[in-house]
C-alpha atoms as a PDB file:
ATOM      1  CA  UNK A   1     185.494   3.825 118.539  1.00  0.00           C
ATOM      2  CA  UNK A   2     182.535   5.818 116.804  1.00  0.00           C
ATOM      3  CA  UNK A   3     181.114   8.880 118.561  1.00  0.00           C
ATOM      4  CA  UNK A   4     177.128   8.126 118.345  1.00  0.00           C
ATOM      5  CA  UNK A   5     175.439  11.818 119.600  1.00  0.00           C
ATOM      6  CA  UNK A   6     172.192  11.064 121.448  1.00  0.00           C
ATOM      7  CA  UNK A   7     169.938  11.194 118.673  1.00  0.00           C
ATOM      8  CA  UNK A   8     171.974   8.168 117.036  1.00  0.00           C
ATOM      9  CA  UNK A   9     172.404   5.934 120.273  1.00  0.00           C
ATOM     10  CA  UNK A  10     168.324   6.269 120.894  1.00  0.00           C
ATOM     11  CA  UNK A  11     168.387   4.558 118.069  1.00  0.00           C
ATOM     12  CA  UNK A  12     170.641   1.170 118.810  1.00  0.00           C
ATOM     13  CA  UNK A  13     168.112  -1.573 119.640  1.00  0.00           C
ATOM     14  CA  UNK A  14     168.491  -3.101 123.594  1.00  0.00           C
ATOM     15  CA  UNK A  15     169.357  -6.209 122.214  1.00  0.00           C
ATOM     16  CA  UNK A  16     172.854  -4.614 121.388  1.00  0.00           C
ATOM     17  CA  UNK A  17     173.739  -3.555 124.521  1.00  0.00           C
ATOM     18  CA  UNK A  18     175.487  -6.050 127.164  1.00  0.00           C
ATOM     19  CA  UNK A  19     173.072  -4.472 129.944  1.00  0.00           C
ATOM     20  CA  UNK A  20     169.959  -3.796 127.685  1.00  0.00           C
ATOM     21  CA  UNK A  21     167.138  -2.848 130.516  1.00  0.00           C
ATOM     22  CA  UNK A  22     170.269  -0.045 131.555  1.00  0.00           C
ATOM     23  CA  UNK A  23     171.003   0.303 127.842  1.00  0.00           C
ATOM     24  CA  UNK A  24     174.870   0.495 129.261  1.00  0.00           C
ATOM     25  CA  UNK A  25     177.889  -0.919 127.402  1.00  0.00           C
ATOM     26  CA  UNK A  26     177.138  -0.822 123.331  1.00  0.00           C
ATOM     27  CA  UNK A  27     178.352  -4.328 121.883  1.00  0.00           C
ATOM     28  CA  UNK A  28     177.887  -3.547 118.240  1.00  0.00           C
ATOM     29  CA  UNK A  29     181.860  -3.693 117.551  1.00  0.00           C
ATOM     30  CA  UNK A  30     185.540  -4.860 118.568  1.00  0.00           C
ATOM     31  CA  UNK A  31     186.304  -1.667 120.188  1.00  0.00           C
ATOM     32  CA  UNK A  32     182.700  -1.569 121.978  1.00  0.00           C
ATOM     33  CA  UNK A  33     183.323  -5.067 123.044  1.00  0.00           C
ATOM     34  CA  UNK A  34     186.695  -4.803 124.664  1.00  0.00           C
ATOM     35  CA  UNK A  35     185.096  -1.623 126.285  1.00  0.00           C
ATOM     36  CA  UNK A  36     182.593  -3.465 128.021  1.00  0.00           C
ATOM     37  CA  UNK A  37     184.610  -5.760 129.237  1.00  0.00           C
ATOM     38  CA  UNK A  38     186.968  -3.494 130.536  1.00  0.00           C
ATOM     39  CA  UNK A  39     184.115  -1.395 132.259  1.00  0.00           C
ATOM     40  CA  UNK A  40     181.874  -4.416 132.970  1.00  0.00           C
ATOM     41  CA  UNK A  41     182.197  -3.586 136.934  1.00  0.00           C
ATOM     42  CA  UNK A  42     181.537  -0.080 137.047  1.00  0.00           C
ATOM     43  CA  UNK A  43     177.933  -0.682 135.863  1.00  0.00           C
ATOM     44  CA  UNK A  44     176.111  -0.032 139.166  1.00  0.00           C
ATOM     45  CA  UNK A  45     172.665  -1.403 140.390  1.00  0.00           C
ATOM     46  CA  UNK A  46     172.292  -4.448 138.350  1.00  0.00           C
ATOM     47  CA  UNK A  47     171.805  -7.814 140.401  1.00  0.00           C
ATOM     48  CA  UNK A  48     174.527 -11.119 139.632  1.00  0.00           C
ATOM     49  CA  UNK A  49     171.939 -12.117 137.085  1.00  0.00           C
ATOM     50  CA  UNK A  50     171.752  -9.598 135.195  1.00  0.00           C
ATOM     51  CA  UNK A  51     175.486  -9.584 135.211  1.00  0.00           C
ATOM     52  CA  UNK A  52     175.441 -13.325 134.420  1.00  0.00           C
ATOM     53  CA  UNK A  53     173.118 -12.261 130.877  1.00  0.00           C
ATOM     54  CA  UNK A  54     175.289  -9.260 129.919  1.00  0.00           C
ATOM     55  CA  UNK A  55     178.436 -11.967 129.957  1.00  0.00           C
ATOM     56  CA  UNK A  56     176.964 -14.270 127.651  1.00  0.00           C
ATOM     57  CA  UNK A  57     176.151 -11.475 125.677  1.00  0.00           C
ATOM     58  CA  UNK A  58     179.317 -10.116 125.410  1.00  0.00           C
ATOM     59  CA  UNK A  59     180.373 -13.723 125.078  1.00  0.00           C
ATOM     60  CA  UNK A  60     178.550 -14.107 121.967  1.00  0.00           C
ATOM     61  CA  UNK A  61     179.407 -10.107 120.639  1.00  0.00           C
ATOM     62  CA  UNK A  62     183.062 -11.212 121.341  1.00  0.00           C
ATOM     63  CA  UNK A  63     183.154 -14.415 118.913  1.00  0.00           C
ATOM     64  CA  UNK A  64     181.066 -12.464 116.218  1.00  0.00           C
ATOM     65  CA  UNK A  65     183.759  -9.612 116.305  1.00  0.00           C
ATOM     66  CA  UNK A  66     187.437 -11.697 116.545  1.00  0.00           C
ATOM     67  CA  UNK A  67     187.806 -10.602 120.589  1.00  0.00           C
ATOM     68  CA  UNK A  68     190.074 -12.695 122.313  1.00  0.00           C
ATOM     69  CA  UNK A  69     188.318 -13.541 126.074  1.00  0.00           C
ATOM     70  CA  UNK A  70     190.321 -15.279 128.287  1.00  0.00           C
ATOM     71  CA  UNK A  71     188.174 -15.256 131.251  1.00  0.00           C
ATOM     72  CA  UNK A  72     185.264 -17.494 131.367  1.00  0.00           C
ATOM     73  CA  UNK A  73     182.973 -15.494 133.791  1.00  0.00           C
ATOM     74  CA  UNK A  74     182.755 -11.790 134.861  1.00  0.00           C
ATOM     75  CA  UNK A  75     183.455 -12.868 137.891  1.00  0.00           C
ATOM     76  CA  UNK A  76     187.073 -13.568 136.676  1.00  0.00           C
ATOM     77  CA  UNK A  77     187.730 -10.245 135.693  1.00  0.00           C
ATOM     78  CA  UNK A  78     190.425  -8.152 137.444  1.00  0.00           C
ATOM     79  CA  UNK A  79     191.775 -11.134 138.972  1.00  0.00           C
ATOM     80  CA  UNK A  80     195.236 -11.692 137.538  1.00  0.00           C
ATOM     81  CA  UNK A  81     196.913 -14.895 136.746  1.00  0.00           C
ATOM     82  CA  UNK A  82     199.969 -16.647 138.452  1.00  0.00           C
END
């Protein structure tokens, strides 16, 4: 994953982050993809619909960049399968 120092990230439009308004999980890659979706819960003080708009966006980030998504909401996540 690339390092971005503060300077750099400032610079990332919203629109490329999975929780823009919190400008929280970077979606602008594979690696930065899988990342938010393994770290999707830990964002804190964001309401189920803004939850529901940072899926579709990593949704849509995860096509564009080959990532394999089994689950088909958040709310799936963590949950394993029998």
């Amino acid at each position: 994953m690339s390092k971005l120092n503060e300077s750099e990230r400032d610079k990332v439009p919203s629109r490329e982050y999975a929780f823009p308004k919190e400008r929280k999980e970077p979606l602008e890659d594979a690696s930065h993809v899988r990342n938010a979706i393994a770290r999707f819960d830990q964002v804190k003080g964001v309401s189920d619909s803004e939850r529901d708009e940072a899926w579709k966006r990593i949704k849509a980030a995860a096509k564009k960049h080959g990532v394999k998504v089994e689950e088909r909401s958040w709310r799936e996540l963590g949950k394993s399968k029998k």
